[in-house]
Every structure is written in structure tokens, then in C-alpha cells.
C-alpha atoms as a PDB file:
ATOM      1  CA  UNK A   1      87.181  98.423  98.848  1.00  0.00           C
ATOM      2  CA  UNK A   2      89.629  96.093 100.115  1.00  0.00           C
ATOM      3  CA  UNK A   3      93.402  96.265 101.030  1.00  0.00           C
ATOM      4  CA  UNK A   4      95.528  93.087 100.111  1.00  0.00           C
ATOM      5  CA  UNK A   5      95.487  92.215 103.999  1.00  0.00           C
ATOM      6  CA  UNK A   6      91.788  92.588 104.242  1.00  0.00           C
ATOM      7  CA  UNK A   7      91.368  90.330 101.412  1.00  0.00           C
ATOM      8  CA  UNK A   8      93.691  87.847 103.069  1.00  0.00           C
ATOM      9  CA  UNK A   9      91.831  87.632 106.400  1.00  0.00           C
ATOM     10  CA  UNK A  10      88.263  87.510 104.572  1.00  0.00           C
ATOM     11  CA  UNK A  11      88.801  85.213 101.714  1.00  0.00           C
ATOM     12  CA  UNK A  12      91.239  82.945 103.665  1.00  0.00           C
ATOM     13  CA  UNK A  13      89.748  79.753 102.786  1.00  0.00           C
ATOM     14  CA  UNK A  14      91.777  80.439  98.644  1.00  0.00           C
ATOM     15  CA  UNK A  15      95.161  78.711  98.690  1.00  0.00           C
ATOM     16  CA  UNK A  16      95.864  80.771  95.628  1.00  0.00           C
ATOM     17  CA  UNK A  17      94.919  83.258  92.829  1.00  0.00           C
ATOM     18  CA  UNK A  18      95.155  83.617  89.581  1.00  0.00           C
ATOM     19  CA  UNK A  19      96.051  86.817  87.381  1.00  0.00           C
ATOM     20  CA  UNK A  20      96.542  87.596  83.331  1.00  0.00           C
ATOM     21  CA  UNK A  21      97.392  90.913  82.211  1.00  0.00           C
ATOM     22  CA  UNK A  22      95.358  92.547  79.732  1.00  0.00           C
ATOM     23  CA  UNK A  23      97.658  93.334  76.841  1.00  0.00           C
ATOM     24  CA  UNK A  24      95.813  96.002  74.524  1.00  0.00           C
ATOM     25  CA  UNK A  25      96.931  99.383  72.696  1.00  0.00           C
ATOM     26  CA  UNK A  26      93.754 100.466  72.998  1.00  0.00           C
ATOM     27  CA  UNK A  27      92.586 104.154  72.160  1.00  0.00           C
ATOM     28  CA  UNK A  28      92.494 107.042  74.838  1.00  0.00           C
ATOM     29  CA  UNK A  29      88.431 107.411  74.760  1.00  0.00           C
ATOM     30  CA  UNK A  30      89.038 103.668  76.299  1.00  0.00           C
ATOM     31  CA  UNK A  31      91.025 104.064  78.733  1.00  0.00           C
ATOM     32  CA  UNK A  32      88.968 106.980  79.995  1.00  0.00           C
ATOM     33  CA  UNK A  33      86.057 104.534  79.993  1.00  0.00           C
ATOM     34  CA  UNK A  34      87.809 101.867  81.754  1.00  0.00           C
ATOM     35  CA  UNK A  35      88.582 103.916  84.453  1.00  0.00           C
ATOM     36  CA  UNK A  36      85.458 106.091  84.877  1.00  0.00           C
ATOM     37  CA  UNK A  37      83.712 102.226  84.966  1.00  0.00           C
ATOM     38  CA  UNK A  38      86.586 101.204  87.628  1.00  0.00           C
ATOM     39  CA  UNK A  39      85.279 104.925  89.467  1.00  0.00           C
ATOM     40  CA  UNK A  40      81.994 103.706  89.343  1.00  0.00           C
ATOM     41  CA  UNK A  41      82.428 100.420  90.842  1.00  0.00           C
ATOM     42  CA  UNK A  42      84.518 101.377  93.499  1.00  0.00           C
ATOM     43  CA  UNK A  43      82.291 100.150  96.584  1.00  0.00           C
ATOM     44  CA  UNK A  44      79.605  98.026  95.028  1.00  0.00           C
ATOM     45  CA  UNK A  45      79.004  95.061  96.789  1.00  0.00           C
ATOM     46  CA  UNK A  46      80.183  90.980  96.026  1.00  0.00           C
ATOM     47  CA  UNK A  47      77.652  89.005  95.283  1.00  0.00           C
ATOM     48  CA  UNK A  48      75.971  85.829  92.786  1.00  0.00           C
ATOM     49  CA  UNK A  49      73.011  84.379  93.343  1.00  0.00           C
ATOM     50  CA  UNK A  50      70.852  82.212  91.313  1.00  0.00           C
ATOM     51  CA  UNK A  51      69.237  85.041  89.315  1.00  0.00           C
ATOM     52  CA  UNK A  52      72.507  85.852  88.184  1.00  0.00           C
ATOM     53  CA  UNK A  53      73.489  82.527  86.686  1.00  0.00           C
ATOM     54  CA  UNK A  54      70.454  81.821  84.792  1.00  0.00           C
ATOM     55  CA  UNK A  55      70.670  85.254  83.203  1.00  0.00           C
ATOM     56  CA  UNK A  56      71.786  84.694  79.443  1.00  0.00           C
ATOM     57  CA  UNK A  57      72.035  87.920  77.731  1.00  0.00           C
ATOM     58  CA  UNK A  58      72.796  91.807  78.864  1.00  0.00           C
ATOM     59  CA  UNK A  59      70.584  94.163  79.905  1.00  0.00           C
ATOM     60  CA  UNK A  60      70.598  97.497  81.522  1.00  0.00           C
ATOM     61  CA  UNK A  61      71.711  97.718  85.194  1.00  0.00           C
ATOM     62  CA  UNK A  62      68.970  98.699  87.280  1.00  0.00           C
ATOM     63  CA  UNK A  63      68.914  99.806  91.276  1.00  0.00           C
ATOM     64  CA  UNK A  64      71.711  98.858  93.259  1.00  0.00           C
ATOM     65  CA  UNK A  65      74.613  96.242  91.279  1.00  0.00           C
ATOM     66  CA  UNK A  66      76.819  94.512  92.533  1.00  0.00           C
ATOM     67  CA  UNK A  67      79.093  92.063  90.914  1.00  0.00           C
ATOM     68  CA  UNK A  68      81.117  88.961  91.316  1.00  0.00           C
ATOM     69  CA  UNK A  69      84.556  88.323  90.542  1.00  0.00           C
ATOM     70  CA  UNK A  70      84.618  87.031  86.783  1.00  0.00           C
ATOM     71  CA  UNK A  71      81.438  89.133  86.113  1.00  0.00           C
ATOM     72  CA  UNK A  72      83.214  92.332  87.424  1.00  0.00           C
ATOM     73  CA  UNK A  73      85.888  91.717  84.548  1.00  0.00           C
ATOM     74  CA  UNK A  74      83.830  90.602  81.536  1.00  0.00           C
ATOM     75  CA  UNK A  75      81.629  94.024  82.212  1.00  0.00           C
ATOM     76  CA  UNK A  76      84.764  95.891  82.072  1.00  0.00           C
ATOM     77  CA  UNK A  77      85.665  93.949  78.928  1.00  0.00           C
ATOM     78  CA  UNK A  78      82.692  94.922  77.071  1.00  0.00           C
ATOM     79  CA  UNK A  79      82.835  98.507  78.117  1.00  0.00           C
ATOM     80  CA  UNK A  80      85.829  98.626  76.216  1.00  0.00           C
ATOM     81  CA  UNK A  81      84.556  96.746  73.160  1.00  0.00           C
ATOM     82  CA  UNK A  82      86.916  93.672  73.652  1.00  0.00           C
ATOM     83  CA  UNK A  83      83.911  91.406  74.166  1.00  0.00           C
ATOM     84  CA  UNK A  84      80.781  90.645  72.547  1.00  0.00           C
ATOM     85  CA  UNK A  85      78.213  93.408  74.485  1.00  0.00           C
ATOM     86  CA  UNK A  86      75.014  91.003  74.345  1.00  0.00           C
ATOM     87  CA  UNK A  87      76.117  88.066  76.700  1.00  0.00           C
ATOM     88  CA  UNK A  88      75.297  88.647  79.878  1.00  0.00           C
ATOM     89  CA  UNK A  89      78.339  89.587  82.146  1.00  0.00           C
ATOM     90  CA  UNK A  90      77.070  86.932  84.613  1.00  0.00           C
ATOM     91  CA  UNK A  91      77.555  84.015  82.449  1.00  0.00           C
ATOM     92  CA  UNK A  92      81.365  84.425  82.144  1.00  0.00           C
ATOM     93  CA  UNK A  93      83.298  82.321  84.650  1.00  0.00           C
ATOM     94  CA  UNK A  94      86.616  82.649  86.385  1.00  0.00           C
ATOM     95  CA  UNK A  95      87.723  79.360  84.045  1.00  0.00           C
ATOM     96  CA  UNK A  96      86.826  81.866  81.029  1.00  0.00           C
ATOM     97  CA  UNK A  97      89.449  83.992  81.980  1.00  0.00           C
ATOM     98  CA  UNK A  98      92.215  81.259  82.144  1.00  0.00           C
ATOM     99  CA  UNK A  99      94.855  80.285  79.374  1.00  0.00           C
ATOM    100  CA  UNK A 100      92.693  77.015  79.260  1.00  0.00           C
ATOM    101  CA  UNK A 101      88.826  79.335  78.682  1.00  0.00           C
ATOM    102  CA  UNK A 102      90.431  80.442  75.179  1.00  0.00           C
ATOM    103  CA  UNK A 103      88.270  83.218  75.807  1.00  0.00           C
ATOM    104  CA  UNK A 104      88.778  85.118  72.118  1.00  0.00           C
ATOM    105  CA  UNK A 105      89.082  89.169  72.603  1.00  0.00           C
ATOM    106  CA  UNK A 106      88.231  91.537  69.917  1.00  0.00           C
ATOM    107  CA  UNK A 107      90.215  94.318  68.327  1.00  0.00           C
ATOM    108  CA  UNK A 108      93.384  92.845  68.841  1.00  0.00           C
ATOM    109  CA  UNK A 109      93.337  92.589  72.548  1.00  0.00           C
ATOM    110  CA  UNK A 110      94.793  89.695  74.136  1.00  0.00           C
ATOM    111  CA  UNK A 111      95.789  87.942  77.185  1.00  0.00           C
ATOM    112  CA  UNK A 112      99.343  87.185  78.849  1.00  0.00           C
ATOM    113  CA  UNK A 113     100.407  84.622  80.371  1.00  0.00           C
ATOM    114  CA  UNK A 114      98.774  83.276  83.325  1.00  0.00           C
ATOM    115  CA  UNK A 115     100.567  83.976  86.478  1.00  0.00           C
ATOM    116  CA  UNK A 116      99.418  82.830  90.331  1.00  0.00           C
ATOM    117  CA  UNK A 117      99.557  84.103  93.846  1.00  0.00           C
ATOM    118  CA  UNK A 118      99.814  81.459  97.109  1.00  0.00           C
ATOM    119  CA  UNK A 119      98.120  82.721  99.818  1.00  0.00           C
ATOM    120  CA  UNK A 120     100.070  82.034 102.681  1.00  0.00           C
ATOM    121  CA  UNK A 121      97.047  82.563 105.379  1.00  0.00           C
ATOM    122  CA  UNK A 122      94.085  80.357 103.892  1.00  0.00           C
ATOM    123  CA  UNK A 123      92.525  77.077 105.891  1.00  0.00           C
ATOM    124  CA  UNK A 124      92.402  74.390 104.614  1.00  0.00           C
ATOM    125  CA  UNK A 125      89.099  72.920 104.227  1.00  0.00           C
ATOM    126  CA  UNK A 126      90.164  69.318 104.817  1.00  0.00           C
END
């Protein structure tokens, strides 16, 4: 798990980040899901790799999973029913998740405006 200032010194190469809040009266047997999935991901390693990408639909998690960034939030999306469950997690993208993706959510979920973060400690890479 990383603290904000961890995550600046290791991914210092972002100038910025993006965030939308998830805006969804959703039931308490949900919630409880969300987090116990949040619980259970608390560790698990970054990473994407070519297996990953090529991946195109859902299947049980097997051994040790880890995740990547967009992938992390579209499983957490279908755990709580707000995405279809048979796409593979891996094949939604960070754009996806942007007020540009029109990524549609299901029972009445939706997502707020977009809102970013400049990093004041990235490099450039020019």
C-alpha cells in the first residue's frame, strides 16, 4: 500500500492525475462487497503484461493477482453489478474511465465530473 508521498516519489514521471467520483445509492449488501473486495486487494501487486491485454472476457482469478490501475476499478465495478461481469477487467482502459470513454454504468450509477491532480514532483521526460 502506498502513502500519497510514496506515490509521488515512485510514479514521478505523471505530471498529473485524473479522478471521477462514483455517484451511486447503491444497496448495503454492496457496499459491504465493495469494501470486503477493497480488504482483499489491499497489498496485491501492480502489474500488465501482454497476457493481460489480449485477454477478452472474465474468468476466475487464479494464484497470485495483481492488477493495474484501470483494471483494479472495472473489477470493483463489476463486483458491484455496475458493469457488464463477462468483459474481462483487463480490457478496460484508464481513457474508459474519462468523461470522454462514455463508459455507460448500470443500475443507475453514474460518474461526476472529472476532476485532476498536478503533481508537483514528476520529471519531465523531455
Amino acid at each position: 500500500m502506498y502513502g500519497w508521498k510514496d506515490y509521488q516519489n515512485r510514479f514521478s514521471f505523471y505530471e498529473q492525475i485524473a479522478y471521477r467520483k462514483l455517484i451511486f445509492e447503491g444497496k448495503k449488501e454492496l457496499q459491504s462487497s465493495l469494501l470486503n473486495f477493497v480488504k482483499g486487494t489491499l497489498g496485491k501487486e501492480y502489474d500488465i503484461g501482454a497476457i493481460k491485454l489480449i485477454k477478452q472476457w472474465s474468468s476466475q482469478d487464479k494464484g497470485k493477482r495483481s492488477y493495474f490501475c484501470s483494471e483494479l476499478v472495472a473489477k470493483a465495478y463489476k463486483m458491484m453489478g455496475l458493469i457488464e461481469k463477462d468483459k474481462a477487467s483487463a480490457r478496460y482502459w484508464p481513457v474508459d474511465f474519462t468523461e470522454r470513454g462514455g463508459l455507460q454504468l448500470l443500475q443507475g450509477a453514474a460518474l461526476g465530473r472529472q476532476k485532476t491532480i498536478v503533481l508537483e514532483n514528476h520529471i519531465s521526460r523531455y
